[in-house]
C-alpha atoms as a PDB file:
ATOM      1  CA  UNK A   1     130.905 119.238 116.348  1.00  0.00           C
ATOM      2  CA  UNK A   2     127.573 117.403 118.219  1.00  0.00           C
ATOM      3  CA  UNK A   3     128.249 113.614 120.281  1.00  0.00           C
ATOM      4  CA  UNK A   4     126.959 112.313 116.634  1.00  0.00           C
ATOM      5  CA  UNK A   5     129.276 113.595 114.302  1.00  0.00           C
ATOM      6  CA  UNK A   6     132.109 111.871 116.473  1.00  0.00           C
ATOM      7  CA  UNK A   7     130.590 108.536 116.616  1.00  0.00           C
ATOM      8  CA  UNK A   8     132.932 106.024 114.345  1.00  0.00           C
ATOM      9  CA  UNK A   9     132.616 104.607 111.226  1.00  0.00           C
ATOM     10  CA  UNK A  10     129.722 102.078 110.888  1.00  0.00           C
ATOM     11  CA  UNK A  11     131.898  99.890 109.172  1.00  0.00           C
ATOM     12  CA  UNK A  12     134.384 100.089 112.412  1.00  0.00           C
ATOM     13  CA  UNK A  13     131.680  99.533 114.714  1.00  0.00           C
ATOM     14  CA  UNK A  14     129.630  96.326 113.091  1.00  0.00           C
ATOM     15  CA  UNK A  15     133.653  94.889 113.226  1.00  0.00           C
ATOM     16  CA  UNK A  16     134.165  95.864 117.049  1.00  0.00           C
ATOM     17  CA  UNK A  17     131.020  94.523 118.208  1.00  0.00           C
ATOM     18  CA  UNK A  18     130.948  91.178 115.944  1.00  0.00           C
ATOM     19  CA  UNK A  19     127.851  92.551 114.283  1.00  0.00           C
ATOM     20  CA  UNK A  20     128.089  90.410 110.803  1.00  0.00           C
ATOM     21  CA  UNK A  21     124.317  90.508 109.244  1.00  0.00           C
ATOM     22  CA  UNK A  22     122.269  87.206 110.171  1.00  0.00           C
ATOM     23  CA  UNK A  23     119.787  85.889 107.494  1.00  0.00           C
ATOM     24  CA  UNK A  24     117.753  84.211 109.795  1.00  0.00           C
ATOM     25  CA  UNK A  25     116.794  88.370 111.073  1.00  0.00           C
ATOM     26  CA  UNK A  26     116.473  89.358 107.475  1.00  0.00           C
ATOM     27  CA  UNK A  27     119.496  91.807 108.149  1.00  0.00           C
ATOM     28  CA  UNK A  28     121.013  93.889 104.752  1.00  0.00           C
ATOM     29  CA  UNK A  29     122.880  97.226 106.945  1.00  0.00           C
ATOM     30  CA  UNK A  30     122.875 100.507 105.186  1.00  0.00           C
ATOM     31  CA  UNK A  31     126.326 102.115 106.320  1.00  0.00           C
ATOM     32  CA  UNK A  32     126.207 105.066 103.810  1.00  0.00           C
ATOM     33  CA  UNK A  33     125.680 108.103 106.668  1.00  0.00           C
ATOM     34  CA  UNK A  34     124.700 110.304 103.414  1.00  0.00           C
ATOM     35  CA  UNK A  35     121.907 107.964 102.183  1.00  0.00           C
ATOM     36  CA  UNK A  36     120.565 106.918 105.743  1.00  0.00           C
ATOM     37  CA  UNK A  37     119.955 110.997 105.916  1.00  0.00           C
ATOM     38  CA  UNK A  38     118.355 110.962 102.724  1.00  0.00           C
ATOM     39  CA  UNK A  39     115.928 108.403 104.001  1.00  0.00           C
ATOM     40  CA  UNK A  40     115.314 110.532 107.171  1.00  0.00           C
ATOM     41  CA  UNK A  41     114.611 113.543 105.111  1.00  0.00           C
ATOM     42  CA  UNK A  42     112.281 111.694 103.172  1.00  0.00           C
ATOM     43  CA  UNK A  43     109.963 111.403 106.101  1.00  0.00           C
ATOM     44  CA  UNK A  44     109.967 115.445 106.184  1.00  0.00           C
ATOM     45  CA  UNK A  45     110.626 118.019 108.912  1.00  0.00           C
ATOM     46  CA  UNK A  46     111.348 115.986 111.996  1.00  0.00           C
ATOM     47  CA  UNK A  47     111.946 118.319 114.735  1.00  0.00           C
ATOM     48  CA  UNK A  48     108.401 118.533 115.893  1.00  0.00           C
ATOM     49  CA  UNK A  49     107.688 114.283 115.623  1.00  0.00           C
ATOM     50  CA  UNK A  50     108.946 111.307 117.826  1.00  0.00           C
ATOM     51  CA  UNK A  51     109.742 108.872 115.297  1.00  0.00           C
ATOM     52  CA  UNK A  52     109.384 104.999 115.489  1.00  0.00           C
ATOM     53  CA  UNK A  53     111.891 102.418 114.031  1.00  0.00           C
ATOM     54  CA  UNK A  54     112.151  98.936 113.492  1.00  0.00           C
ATOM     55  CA  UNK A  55     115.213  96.590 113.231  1.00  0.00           C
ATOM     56  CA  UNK A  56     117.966  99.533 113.310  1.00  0.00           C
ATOM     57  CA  UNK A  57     120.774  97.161 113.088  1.00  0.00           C
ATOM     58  CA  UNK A  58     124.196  98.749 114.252  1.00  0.00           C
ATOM     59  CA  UNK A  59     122.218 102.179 113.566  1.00  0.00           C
ATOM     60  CA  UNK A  60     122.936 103.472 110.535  1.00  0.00           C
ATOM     61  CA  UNK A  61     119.580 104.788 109.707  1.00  0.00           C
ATOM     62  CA  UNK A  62     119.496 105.393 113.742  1.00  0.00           C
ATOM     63  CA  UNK A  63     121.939 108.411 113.269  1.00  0.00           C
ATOM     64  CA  UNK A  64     120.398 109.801 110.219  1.00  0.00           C
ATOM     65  CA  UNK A  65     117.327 109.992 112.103  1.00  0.00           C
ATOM     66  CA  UNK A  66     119.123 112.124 115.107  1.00  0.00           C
ATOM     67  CA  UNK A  67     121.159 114.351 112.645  1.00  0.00           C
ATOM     68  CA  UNK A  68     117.943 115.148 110.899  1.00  0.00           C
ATOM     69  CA  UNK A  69     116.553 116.307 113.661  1.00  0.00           C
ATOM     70  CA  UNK A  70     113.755 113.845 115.014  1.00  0.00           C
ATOM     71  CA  UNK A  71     112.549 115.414 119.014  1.00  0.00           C
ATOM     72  CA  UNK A  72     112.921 111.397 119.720  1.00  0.00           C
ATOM     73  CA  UNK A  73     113.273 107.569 118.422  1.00  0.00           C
ATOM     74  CA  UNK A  74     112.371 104.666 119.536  1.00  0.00           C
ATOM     75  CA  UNK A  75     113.969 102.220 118.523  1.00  0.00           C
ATOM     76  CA  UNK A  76     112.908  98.094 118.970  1.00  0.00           C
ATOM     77  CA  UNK A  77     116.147  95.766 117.769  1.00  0.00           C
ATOM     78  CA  UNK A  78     115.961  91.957 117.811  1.00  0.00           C
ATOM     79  CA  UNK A  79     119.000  91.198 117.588  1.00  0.00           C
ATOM     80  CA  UNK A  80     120.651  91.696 121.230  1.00  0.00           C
ATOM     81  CA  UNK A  81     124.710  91.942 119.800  1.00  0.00           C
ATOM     82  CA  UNK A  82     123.455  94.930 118.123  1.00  0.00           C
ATOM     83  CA  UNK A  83     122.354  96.808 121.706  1.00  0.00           C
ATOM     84  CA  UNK A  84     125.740  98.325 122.765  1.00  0.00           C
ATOM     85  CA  UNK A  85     126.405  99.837 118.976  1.00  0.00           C
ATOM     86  CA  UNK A  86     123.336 101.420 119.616  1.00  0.00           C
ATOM     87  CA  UNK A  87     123.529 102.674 123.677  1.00  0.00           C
ATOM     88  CA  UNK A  88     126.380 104.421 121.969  1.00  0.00           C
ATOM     89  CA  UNK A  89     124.537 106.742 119.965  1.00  0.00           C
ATOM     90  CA  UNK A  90     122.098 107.422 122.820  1.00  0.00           C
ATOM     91  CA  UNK A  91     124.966 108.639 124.776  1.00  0.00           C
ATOM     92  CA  UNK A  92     126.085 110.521 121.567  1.00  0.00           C
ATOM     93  CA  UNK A  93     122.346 112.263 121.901  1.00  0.00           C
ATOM     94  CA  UNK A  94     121.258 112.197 125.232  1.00  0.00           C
ATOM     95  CA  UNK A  95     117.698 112.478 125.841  1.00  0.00           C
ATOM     96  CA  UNK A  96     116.720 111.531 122.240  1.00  0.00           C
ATOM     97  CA  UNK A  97     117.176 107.885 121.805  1.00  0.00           C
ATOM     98  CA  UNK A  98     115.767 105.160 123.504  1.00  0.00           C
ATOM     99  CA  UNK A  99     116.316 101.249 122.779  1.00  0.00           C
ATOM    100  CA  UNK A 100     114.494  98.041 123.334  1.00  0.00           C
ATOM    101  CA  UNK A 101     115.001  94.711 122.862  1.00  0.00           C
ATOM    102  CA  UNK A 102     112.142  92.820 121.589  1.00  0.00           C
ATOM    103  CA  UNK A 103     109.923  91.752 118.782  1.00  0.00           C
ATOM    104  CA  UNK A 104     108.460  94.738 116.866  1.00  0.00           C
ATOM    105  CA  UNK A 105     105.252  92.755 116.496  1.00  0.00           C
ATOM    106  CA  UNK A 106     104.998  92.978 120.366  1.00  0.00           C
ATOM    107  CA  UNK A 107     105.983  96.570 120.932  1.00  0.00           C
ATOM    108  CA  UNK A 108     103.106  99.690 121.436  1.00  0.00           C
ATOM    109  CA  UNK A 109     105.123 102.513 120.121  1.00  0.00           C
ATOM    110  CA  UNK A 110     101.981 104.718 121.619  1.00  0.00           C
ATOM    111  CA  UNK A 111     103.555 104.037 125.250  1.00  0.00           C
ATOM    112  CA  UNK A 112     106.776 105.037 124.906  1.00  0.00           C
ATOM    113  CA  UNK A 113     106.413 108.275 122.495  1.00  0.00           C
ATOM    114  CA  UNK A 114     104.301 111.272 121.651  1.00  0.00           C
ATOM    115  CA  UNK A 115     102.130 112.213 119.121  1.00  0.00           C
ATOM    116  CA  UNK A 116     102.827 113.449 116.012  1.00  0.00           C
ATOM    117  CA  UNK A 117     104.552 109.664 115.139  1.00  0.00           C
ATOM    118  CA  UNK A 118     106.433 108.728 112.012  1.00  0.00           C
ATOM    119  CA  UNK A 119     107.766 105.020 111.443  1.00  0.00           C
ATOM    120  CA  UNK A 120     110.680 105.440 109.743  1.00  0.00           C
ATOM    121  CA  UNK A 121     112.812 101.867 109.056  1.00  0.00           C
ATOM    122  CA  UNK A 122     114.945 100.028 106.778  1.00  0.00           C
ATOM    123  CA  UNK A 123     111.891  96.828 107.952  1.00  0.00           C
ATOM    124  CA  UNK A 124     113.775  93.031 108.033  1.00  0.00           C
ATOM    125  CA  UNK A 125     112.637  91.649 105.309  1.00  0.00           C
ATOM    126  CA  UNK A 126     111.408  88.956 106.905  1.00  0.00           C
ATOM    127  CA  UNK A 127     108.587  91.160 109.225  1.00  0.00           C
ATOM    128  CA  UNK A 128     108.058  94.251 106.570  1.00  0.00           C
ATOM    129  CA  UNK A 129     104.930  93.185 104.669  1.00  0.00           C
ATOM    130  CA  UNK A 130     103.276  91.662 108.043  1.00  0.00           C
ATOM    131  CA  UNK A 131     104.181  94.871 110.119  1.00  0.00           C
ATOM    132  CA  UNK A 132     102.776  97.222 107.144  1.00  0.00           C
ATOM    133  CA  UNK A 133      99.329  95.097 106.985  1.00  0.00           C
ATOM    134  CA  UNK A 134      98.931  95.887 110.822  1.00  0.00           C
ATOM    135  CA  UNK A 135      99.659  99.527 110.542  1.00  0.00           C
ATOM    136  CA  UNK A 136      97.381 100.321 107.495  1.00  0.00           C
ATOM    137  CA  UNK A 137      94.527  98.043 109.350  1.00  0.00           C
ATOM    138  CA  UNK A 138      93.914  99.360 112.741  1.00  0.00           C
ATOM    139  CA  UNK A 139      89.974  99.697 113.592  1.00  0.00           C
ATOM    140  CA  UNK A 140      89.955 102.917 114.225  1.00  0.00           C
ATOM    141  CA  UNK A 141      91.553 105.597 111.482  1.00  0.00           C
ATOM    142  CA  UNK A 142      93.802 107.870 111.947  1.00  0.00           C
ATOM    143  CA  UNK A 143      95.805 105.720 113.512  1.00  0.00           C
ATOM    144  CA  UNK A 144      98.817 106.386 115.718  1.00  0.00           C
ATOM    145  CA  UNK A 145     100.834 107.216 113.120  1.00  0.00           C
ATOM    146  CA  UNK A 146     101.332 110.027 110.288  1.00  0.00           C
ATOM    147  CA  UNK A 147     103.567 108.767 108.465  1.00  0.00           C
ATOM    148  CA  UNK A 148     105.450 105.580 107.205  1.00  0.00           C
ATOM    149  CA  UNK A 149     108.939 105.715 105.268  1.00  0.00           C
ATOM    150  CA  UNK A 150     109.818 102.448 104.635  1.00  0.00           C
ATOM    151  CA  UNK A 151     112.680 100.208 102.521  1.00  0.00           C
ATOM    152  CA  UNK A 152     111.162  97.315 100.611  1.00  0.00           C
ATOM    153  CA  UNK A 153     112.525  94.745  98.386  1.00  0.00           C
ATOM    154  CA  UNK A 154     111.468  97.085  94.750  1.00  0.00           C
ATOM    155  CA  UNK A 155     108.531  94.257  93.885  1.00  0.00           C
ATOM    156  CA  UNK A 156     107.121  95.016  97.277  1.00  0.00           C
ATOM    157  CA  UNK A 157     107.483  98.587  96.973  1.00  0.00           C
ATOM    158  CA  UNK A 158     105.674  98.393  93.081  1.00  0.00           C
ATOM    159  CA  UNK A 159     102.513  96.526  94.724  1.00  0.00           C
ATOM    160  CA  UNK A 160     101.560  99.251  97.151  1.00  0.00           C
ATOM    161  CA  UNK A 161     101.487 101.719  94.703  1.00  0.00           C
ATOM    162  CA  UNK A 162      99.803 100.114  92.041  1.00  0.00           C
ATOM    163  CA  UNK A 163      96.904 100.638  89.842  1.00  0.00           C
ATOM    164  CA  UNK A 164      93.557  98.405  89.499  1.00  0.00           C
ATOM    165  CA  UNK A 165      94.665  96.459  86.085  1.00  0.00           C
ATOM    166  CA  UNK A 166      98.160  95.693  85.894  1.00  0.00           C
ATOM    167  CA  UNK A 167     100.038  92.537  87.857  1.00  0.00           C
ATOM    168  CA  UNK A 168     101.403  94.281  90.599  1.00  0.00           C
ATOM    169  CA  UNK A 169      97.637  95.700  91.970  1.00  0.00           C
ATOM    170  CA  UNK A 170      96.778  93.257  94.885  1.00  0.00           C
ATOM    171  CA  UNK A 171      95.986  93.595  98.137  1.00  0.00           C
ATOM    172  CA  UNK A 172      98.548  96.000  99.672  1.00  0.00           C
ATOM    173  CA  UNK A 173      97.839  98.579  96.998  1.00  0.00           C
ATOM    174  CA  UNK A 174      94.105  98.404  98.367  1.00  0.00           C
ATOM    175  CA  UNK A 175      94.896  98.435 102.055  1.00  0.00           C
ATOM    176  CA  UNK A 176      97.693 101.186 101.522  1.00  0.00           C
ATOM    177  CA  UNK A 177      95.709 103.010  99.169  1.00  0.00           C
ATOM    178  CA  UNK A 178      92.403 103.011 100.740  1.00  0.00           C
ATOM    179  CA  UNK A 179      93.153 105.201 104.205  1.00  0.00           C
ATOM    180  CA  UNK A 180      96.354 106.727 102.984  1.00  0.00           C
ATOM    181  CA  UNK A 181      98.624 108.443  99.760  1.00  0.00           C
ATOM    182  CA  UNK A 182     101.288 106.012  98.770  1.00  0.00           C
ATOM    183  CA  UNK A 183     104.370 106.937  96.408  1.00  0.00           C
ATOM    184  CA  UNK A 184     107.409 105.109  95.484  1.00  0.00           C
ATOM    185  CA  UNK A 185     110.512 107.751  96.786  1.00  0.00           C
ATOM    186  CA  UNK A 186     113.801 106.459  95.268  1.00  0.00           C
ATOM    187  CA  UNK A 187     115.262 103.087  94.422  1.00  0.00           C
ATOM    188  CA  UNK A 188     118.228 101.458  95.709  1.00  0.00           C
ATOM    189  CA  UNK A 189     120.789  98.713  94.365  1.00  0.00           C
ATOM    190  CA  UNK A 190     121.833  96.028  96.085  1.00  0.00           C
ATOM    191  CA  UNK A 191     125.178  97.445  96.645  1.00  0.00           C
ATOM    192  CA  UNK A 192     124.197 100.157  99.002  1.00  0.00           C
ATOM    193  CA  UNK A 193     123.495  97.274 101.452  1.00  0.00           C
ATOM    194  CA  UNK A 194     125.774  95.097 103.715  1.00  0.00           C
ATOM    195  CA  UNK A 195     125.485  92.162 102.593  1.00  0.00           C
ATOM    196  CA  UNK A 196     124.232  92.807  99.113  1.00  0.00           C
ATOM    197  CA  UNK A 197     120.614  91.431  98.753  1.00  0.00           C
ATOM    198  CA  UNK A 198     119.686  89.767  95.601  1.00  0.00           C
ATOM    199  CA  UNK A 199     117.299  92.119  94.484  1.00  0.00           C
ATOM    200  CA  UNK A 200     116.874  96.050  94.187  1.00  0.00           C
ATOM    201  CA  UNK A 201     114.897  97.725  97.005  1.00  0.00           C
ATOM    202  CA  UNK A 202     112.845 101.027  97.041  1.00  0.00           C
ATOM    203  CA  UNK A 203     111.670 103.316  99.897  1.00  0.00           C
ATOM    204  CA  UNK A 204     108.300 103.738 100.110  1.00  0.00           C
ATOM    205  CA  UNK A 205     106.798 107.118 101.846  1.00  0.00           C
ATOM    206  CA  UNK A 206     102.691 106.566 102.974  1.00  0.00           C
ATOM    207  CA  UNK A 207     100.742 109.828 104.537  1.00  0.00           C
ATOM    208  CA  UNK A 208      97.389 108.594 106.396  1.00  0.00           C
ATOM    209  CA  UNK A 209      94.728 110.404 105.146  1.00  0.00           C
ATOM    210  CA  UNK A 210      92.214 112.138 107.726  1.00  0.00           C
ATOM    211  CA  UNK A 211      89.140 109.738 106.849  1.00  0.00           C
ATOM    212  CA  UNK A 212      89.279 106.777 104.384  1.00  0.00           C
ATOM    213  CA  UNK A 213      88.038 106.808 100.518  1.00  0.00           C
ATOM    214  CA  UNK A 214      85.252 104.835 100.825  1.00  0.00           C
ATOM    215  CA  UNK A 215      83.984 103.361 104.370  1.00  0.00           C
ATOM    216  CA  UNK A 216      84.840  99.582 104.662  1.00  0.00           C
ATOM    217  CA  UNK A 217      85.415  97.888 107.701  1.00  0.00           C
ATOM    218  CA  UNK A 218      88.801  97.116 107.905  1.00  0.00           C
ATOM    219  CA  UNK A 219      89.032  93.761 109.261  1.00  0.00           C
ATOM    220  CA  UNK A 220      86.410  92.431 106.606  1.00  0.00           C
ATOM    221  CA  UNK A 221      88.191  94.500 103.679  1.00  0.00           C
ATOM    222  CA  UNK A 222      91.692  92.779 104.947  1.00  0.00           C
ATOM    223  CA  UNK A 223      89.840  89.273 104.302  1.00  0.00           C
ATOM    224  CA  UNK A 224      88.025  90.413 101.331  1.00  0.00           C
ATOM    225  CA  UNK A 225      91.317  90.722  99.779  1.00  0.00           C
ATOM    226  CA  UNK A 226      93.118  88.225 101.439  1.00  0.00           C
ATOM    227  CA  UNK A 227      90.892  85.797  99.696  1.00  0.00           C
ATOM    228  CA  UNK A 228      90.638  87.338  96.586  1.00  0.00           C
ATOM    229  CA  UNK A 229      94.332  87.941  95.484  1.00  0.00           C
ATOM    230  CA  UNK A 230      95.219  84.342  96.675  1.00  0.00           C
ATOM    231  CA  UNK A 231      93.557  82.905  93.909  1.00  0.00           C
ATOM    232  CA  UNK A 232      94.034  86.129  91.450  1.00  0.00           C
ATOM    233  CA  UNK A 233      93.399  83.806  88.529  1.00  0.00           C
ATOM    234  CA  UNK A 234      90.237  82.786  89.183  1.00  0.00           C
ATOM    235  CA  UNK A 235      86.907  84.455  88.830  1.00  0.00           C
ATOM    236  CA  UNK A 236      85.798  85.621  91.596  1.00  0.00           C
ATOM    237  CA  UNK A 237      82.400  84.346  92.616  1.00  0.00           C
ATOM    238  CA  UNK A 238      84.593  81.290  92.734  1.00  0.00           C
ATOM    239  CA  UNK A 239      87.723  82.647  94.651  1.00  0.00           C
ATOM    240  CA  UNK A 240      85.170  84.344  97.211  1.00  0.00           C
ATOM    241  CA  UNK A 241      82.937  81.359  97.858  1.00  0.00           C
ATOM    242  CA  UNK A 242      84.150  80.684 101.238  1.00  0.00           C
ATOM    243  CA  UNK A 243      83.413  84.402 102.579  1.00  0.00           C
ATOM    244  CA  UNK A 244      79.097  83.497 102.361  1.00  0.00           C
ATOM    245  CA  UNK A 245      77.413  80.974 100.539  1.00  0.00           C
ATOM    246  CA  UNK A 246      75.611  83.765  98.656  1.00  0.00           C
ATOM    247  CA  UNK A 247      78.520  85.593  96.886  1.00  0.00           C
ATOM    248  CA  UNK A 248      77.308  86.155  93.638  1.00  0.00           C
ATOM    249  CA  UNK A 249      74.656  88.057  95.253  1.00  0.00           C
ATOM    250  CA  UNK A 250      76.822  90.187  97.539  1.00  0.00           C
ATOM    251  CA  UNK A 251      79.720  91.045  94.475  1.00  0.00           C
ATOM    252  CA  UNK A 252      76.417  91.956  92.719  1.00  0.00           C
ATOM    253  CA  UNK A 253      74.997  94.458  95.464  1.00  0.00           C
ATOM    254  CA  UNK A 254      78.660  95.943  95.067  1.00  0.00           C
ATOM    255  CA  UNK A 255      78.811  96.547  91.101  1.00  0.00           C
ATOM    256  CA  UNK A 256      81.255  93.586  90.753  1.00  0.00           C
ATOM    257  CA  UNK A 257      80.521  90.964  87.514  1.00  0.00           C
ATOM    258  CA  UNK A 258      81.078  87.419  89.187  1.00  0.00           C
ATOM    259  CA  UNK A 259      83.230  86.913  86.406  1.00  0.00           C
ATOM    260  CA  UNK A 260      85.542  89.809  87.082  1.00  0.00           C
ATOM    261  CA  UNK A 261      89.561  88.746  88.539  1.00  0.00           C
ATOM    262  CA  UNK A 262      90.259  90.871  91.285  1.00  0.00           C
ATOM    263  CA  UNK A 263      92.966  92.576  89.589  1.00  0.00           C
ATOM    264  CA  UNK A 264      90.359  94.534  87.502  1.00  0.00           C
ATOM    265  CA  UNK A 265      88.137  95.481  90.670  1.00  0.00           C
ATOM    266  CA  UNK A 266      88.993  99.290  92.079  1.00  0.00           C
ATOM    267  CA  UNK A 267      89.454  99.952  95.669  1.00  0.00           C
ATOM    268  CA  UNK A 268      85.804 101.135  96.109  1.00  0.00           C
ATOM    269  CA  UNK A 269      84.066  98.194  94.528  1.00  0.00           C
ATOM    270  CA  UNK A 270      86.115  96.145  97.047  1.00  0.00           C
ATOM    271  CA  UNK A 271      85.096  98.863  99.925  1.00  0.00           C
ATOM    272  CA  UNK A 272      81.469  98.692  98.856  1.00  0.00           C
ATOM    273  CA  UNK A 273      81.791  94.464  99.029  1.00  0.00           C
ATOM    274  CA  UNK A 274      83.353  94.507 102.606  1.00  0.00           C
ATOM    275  CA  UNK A 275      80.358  96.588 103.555  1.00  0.00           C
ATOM    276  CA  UNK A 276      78.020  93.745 102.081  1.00  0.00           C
ATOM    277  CA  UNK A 277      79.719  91.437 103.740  1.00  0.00           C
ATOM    278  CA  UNK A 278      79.641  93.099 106.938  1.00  0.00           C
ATOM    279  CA  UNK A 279      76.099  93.957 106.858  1.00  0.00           C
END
């Protein structure tokens, strides 16, 4: 039997350590060993990748991770009462596991592990959509990591993967879906969480692709869409007016009617805009 498998319940160590789930973090626990190793396998064969997580909480997902067999994880907690729950499992896996306090938002996973990366996390709800925006935006592509296996509240989840034409299409199914294949894995109910959230969540798996679609530089893309899904419901040579004074020119030079709603345009109409723009 490995240092993991003799680690206590999760239940018996969030009560030891005092480790009740804090709103203000955006904290929902996943204590279920079986379905924090289902999320780890999701991510694929781990043994050859370091793997990076975010908000691990009392470590649930933290031990499916290890049992999977990931080389290494790094993982960044908030939350210091959650620190000696997880020194605990590094002991349990020595060598594999190393923790730091701090803000993920701060932290360069690229110093601390080796290449091939996957982010793997159950994200705080709070940081999820802001931390996915930065890691599907970088300059330069491929970025530092391969992968992303992610929990999202379900509606979140549904927007990254959707299609050009229905509600959910905005701008993270154009940033995810530009450099990268994004697919919905399996859903989860509130009750597999600790606390319960009030709505179903979804883990999302995202592969960067070797090049992007269409070239679009990234920065000017991320505004391009900013702008345009902000005001989804209006036209937009009018929801765009701010970007240059000569819009309707620009949406024009990119096969976009300045009548269109962004919800109709595809992913290289708004790639061929941002290079418009840019030019």
């Amino acid at each position: 039997m490995s240092g993991l498998e003799t680690l206590p319940p999760l239940r018996e160590v969030i009560a030891r350590h005092g480790l009740a789930a804090r709103k203000a973090l955006g904290q929902n626990f996943i204590l279920d060993l079986n379905l924090t190793r289902r999320i780890a396998r999701t991510a694929g064969d781990l043994s050859a990748s370091d793997v990076f997580e975010v908000g691990p909480g009392p470590g649930g997902l933290t031990r499916g991770l290890l049992m999977e067999g990931a080389r290494h994880v790094l993982a960044v907690e908030k939350d210091a009462r959650c620190l000696p729950a997880l020194e605990e499992i590094a002991a349990a896996a020595p060598g594999r596991l190393t923790v730091l306090q701090g803000d993920a938002l701060q932290v360069d996973p690229t110093r601390h592990l080796a290449p091939p990366i996957r982010v793997v996390a159950n994200l705080p709800y709070n940081v999820g959509t802001e931390l996915l925006v930065r890691w599907l935006t970088p300059a330069d592509w491929p970025p530092w990591w391969a992968s992303l296996t992610l929990m999202f509240q379900k509606e979140v989840a549904e927007r990254i993967v959707a299609r050009p034409g229905g509600r959910a299409y905005g701008r993270l199914a154009v940033l995810a879906q530009w450099r990268a294949e994004a697919r919905i894995a399996f859903a989860l109910p509130p009750a597999a969480f600790t606390p319960p959230p009030r709505v179903s969540s979804a883990v999302v798996h995202i592969e960067a692709l070797g090049a992007p679609r269409h070239p679009a530089p990234a920065a000017t893309l991320q505004r391009v869409t900013a702008a345009a899904f902000n005001q989804r419901r209006k036209m937009l040579r009018t929801a765009l007016k701010g970007l240059a004074p000569d819009i309707e020119t620009h949406l024009e030079a990119a096969g976009i009617d300045p009548t269109a709603r962004a919800e109709t345009v595809s992913i290289e109409r708004f790639c061929a805009l941002a290079r418009s723009l840019e030019e």
